[in-house]
PDB file of N, CA and C in Angstrom:
ATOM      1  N   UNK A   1       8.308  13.601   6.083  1.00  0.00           N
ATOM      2  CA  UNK A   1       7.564  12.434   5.635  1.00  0.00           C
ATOM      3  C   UNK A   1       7.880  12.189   4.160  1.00  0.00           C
ATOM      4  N   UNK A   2       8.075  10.915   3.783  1.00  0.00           N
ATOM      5  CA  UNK A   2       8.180  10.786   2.773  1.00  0.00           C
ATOM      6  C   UNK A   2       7.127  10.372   1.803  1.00  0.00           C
ATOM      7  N   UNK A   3       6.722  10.687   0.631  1.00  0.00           N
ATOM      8  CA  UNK A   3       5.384   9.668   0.017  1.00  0.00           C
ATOM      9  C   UNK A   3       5.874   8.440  -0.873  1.00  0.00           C
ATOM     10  N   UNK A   4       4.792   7.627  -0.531  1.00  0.00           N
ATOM     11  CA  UNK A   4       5.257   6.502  -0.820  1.00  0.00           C
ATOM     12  C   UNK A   4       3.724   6.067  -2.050  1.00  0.00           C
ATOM     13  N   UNK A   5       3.936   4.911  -3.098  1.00  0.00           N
ATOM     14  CA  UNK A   5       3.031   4.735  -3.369  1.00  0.00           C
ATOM     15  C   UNK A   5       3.081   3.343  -3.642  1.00  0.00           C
ATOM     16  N   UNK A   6       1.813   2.707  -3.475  1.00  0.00           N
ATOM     17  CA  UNK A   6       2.247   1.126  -3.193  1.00  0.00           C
ATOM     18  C   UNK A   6       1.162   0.585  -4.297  1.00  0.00           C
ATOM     19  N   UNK A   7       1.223  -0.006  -5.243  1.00  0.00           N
ATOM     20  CA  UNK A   7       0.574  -1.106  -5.905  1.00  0.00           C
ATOM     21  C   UNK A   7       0.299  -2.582  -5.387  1.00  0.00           C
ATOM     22  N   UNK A   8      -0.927  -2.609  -5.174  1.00  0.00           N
ATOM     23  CA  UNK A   8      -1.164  -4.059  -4.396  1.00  0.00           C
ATOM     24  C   UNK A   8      -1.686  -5.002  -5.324  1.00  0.00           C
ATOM     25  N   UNK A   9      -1.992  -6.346  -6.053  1.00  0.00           N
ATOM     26  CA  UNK A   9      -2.568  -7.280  -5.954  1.00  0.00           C
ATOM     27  C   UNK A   9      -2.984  -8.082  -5.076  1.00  0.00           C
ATOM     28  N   UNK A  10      -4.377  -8.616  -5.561  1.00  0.00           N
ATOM     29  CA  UNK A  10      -4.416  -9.345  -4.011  1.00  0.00           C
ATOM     30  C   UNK A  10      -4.783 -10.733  -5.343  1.00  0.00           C
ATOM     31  N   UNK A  11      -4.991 -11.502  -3.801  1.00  0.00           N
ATOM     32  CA  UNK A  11      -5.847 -12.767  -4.238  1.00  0.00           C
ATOM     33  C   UNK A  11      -6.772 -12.728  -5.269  1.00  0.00           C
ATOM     34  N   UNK A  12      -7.607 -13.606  -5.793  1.00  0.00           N
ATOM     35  CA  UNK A  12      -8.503 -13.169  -6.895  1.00  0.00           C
ATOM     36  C   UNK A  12      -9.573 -13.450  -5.666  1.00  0.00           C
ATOM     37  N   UNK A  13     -11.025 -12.608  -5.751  1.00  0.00           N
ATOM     38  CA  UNK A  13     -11.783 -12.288  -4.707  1.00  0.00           C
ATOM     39  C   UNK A  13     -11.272 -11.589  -3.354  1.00  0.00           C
ATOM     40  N   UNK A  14     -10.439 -10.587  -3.293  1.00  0.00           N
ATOM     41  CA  UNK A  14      -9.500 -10.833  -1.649  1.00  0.00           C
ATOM     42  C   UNK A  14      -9.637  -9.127  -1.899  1.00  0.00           C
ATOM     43  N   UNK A  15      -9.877  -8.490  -2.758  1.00  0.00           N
ATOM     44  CA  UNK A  15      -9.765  -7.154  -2.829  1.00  0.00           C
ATOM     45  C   UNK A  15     -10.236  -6.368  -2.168  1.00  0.00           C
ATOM     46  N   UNK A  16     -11.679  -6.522  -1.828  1.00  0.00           N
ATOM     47  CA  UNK A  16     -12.140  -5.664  -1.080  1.00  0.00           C
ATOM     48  C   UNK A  16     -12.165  -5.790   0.174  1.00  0.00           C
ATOM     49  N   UNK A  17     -11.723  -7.256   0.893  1.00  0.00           N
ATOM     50  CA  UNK A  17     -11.271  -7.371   2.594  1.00  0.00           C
ATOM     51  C   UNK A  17      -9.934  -6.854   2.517  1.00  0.00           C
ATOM     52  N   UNK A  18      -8.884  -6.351   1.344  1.00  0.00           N
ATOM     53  CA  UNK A  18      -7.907  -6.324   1.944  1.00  0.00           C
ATOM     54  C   UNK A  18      -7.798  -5.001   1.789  1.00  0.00           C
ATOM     55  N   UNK A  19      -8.710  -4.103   1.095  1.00  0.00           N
ATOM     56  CA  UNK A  19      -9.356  -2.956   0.871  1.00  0.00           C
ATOM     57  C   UNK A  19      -9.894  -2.420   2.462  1.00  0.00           C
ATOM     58  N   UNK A  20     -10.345  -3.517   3.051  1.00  0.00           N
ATOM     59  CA  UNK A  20     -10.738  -2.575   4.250  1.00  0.00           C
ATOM     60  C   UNK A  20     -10.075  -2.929   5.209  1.00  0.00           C
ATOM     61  N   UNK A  21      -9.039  -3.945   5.409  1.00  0.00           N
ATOM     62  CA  UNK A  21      -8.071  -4.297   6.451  1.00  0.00           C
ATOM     63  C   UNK A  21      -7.227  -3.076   6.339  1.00  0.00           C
ATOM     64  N   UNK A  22      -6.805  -2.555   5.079  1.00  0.00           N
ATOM     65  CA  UNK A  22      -6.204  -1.407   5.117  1.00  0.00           C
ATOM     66  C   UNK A  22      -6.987  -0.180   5.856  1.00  0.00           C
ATOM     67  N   UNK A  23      -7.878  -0.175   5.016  1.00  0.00           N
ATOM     68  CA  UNK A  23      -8.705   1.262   5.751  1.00  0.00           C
ATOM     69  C   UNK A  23      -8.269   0.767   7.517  1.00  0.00           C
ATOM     70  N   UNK A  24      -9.390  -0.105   7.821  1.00  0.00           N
ATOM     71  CA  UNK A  24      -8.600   0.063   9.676  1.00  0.00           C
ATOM     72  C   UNK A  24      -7.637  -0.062  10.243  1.00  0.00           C
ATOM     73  N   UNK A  25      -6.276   0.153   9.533  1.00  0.00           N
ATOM     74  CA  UNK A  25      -5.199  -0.004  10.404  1.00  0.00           C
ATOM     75  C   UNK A  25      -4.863   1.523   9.725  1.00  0.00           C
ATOM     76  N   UNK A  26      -5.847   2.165   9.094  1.00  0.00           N
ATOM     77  CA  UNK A  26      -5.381   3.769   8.762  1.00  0.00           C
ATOM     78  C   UNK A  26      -3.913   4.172   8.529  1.00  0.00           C
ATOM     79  N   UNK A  27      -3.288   3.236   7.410  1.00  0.00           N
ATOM     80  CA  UNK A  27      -1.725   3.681   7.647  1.00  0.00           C
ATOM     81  C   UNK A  27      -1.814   4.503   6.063  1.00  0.00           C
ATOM     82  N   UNK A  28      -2.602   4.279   5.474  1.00  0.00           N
ATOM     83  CA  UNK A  28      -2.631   5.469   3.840  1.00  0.00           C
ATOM     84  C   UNK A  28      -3.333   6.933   4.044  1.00  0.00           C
ATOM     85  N   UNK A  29      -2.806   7.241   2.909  1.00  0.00           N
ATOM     86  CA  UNK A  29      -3.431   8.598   2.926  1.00  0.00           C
ATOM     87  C   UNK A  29      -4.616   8.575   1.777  1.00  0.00           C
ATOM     88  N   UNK A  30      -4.802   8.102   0.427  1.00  0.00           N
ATOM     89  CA  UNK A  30      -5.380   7.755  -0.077  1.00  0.00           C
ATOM     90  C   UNK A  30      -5.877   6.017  -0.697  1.00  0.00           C
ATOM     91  N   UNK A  31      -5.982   5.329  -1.133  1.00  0.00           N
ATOM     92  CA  UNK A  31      -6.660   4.109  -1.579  1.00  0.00           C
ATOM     93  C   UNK A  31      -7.495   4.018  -2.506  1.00  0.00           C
ATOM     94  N   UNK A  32      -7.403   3.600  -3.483  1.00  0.00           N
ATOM     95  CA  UNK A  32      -8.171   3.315  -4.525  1.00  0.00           C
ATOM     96  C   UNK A  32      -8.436   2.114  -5.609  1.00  0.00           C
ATOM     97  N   UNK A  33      -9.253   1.583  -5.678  1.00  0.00           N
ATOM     98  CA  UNK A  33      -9.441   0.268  -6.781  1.00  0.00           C
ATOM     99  C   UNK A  33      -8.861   0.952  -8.136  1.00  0.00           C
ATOM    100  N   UNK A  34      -8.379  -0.160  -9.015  1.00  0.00           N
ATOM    101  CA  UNK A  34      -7.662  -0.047 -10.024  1.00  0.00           C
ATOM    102  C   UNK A  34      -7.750  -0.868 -10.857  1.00  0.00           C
ATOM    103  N   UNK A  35      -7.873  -0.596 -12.256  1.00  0.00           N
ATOM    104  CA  UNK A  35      -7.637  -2.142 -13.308  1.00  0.00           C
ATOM    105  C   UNK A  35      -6.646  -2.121 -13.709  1.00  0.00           C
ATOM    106  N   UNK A  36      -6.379  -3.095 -14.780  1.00  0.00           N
ATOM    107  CA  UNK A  36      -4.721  -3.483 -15.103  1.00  0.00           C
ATOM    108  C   UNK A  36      -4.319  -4.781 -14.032  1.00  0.00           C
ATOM    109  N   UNK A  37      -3.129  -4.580 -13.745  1.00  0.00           N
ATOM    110  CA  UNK A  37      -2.412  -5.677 -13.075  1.00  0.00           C
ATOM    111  C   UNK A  37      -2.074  -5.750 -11.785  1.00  0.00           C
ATOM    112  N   UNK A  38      -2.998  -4.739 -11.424  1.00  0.00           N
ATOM    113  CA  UNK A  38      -2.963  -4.511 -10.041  1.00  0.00           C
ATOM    114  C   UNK A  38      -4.340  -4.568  -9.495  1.00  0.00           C
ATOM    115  N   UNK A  39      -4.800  -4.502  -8.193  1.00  0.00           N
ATOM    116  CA  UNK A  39      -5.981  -4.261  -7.959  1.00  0.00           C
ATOM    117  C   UNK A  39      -6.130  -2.784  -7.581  1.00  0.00           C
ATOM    118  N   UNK A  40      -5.320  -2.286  -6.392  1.00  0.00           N
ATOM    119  CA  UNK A  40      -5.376  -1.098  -5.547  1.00  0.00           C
ATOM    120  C   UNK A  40      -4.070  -0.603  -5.415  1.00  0.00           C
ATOM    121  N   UNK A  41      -4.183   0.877  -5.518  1.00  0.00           N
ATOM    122  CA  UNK A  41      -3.494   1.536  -5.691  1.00  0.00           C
ATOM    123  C   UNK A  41      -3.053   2.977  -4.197  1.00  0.00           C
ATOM    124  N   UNK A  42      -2.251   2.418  -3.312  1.00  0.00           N
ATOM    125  CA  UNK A  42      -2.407   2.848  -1.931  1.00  0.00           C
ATOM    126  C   UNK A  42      -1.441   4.120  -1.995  1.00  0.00           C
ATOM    127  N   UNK A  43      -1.704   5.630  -1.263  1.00  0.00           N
ATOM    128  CA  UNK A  43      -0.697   6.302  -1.032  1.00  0.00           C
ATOM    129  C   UNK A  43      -0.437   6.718   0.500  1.00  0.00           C
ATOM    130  N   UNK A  44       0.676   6.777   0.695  1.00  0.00           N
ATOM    131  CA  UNK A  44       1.208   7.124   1.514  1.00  0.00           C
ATOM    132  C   UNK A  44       2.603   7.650   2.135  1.00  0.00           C
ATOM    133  N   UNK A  45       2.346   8.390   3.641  1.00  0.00           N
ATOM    134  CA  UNK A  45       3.522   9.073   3.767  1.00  0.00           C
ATOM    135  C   UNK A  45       4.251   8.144   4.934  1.00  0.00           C
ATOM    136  N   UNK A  46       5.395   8.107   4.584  1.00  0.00           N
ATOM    137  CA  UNK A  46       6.442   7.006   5.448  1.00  0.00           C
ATOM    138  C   UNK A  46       7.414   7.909   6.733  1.00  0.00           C
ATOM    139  N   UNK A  47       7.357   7.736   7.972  1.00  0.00           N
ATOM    140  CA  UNK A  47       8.149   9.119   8.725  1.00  0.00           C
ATOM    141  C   UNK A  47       9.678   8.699   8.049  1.00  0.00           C
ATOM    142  N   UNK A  48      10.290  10.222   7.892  1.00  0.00           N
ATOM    143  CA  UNK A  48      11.511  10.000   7.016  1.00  0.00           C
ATOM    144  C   UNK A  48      12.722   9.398   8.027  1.00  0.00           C
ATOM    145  N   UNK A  49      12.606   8.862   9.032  1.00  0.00           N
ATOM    146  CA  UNK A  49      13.353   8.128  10.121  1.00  0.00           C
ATOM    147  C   UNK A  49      13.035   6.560   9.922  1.00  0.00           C
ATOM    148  N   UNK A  50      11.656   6.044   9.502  1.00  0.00           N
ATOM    149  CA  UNK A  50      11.294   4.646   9.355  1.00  0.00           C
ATOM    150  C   UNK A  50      11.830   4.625   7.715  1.00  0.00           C
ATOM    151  N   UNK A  51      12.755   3.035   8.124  1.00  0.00           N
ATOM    152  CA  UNK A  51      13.430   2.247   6.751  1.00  0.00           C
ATOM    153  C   UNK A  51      11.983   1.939   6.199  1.00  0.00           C
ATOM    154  N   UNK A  52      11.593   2.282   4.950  1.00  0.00           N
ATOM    155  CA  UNK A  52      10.175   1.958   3.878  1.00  0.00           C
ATOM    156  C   UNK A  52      10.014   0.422   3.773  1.00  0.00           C
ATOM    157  N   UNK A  53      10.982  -0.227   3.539  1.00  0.00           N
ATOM    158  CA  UNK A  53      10.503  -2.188   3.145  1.00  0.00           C
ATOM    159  C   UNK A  53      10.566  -2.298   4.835  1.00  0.00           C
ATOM    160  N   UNK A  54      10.932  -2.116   5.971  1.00  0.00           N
ATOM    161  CA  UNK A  54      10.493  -2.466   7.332  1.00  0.00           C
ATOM    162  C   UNK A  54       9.005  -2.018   7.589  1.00  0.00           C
ATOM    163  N   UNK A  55       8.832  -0.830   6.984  1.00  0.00           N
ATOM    164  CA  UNK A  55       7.700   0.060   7.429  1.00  0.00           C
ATOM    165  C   UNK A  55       6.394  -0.724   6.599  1.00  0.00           C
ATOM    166  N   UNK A  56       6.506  -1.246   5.403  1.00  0.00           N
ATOM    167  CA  UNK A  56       6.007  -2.166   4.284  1.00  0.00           C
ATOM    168  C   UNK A  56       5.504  -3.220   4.914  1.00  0.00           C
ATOM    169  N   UNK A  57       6.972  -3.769   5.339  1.00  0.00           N
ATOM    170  CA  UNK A  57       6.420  -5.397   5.839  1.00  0.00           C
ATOM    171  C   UNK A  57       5.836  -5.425   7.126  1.00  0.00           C
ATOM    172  N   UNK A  58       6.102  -4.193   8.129  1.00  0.00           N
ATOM    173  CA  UNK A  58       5.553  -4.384   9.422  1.00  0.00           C
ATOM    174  C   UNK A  58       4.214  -3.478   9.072  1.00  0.00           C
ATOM    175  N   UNK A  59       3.682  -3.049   8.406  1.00  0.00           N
ATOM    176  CA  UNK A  59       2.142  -2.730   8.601  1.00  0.00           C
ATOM    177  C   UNK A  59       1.486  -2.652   7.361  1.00  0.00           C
ATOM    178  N   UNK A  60       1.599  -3.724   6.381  1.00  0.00           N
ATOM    179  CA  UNK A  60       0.780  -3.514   5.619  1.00  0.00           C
ATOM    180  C   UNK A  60       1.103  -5.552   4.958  1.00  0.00           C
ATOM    181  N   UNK A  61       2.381  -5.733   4.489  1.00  0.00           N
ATOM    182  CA  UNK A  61       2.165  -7.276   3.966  1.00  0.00           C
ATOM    183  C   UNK A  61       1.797  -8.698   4.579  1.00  0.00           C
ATOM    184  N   UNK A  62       1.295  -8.438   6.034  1.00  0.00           N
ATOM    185  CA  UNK A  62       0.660  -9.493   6.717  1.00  0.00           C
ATOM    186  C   UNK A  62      -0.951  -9.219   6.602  1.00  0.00           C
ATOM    187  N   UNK A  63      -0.946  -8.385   6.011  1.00  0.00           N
ATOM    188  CA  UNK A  63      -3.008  -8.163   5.604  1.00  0.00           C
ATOM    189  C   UNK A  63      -2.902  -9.785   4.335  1.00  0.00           C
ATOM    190  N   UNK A  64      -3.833 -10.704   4.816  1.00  0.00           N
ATOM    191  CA  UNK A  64      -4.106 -12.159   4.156  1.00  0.00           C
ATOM    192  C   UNK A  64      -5.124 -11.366   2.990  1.00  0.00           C
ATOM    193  N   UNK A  65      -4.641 -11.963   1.739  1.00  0.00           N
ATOM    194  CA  UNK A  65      -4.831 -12.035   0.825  1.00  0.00           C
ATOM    195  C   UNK A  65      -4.518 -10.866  -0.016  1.00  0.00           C
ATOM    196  N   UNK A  66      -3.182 -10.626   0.102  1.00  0.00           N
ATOM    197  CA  UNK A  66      -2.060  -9.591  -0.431  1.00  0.00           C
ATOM    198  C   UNK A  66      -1.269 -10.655  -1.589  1.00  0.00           C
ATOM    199  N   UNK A  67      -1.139 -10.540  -2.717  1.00  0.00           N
ATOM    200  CA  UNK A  67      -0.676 -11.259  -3.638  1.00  0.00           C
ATOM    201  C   UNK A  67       0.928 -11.207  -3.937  1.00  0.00           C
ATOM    202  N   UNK A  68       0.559  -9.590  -4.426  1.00  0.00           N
ATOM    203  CA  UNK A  68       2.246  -8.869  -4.735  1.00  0.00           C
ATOM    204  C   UNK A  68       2.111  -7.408  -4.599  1.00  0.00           C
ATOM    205  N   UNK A  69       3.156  -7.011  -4.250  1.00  0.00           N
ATOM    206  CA  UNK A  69       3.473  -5.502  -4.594  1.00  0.00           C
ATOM    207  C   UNK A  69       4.360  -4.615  -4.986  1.00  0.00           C
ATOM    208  N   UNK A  70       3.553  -4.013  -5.376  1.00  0.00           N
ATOM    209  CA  UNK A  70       4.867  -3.186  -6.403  1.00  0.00           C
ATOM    210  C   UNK A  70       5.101  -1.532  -6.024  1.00  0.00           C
ATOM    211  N   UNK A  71       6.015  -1.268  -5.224  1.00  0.00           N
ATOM    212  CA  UNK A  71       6.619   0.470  -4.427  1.00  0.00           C
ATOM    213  C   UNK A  71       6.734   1.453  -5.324  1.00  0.00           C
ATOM    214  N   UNK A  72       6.511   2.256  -5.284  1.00  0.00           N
ATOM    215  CA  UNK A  72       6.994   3.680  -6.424  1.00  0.00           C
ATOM    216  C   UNK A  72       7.326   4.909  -5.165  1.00  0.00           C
ATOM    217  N   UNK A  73       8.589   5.453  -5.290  1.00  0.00           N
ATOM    218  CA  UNK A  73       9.279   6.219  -4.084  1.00  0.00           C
ATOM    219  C   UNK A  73       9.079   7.290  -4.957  1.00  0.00           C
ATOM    220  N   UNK A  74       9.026   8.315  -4.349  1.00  0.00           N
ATOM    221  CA  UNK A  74       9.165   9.911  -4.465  1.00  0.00           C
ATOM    222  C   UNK A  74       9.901  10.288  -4.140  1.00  0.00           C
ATOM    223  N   UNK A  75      10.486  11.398  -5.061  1.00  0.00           N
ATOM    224  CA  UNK A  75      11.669  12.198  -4.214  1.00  0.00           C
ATOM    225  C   UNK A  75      11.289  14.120  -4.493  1.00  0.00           C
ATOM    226  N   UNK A  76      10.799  14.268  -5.659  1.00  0.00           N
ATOM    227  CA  UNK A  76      10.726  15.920  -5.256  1.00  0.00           C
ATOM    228  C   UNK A  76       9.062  16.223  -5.570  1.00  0.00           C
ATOM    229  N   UNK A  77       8.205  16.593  -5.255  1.00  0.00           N
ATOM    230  CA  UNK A  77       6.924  17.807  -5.816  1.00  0.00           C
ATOM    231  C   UNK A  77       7.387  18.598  -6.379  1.00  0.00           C
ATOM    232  N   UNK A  78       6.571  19.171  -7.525  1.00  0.00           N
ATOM    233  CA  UNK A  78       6.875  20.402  -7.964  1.00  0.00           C
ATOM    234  C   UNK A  78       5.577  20.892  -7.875  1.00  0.00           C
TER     235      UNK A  78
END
């Protein structure tokens, strides 16, 4: 598995439905509200066989009122 970490904006007012559209389609491992230029700050693990921007756009950027996002890939833990 790979971890993935996703920066979301949403809509202005759209945060917390898109806060819980996420929660029920359970595809993160963590989620969290955020200030700055983002709203929420999503983590997750990607199976290392699924392409990440397919895996992106098929279960997470059709949640309505998703603005922009911004990926941060991992490659080692220490």
């Amino acid at each position: 598995m790979r971890c993935v970490f996703i920066n979301i904006r949403c809509k202005p007012g759209h945060s917390y439905r898109v806060a819980e559209a996420i929660a029920l389609r359970e595809i993160h491992s963590e989620l969290y509200s955020t200030s700055g230029p983002f709203d929420l700050l999503m983590k997750l693990y990607i199976p290392e066989s699924d392409d990440i921007g397919k895996y992106i756009n098929d279960h997470l950027l059709d949640i309505d009122g998703i603005e922009r996002t911004e990926t941060t890939l991992t490659f080692k833990a220490f």
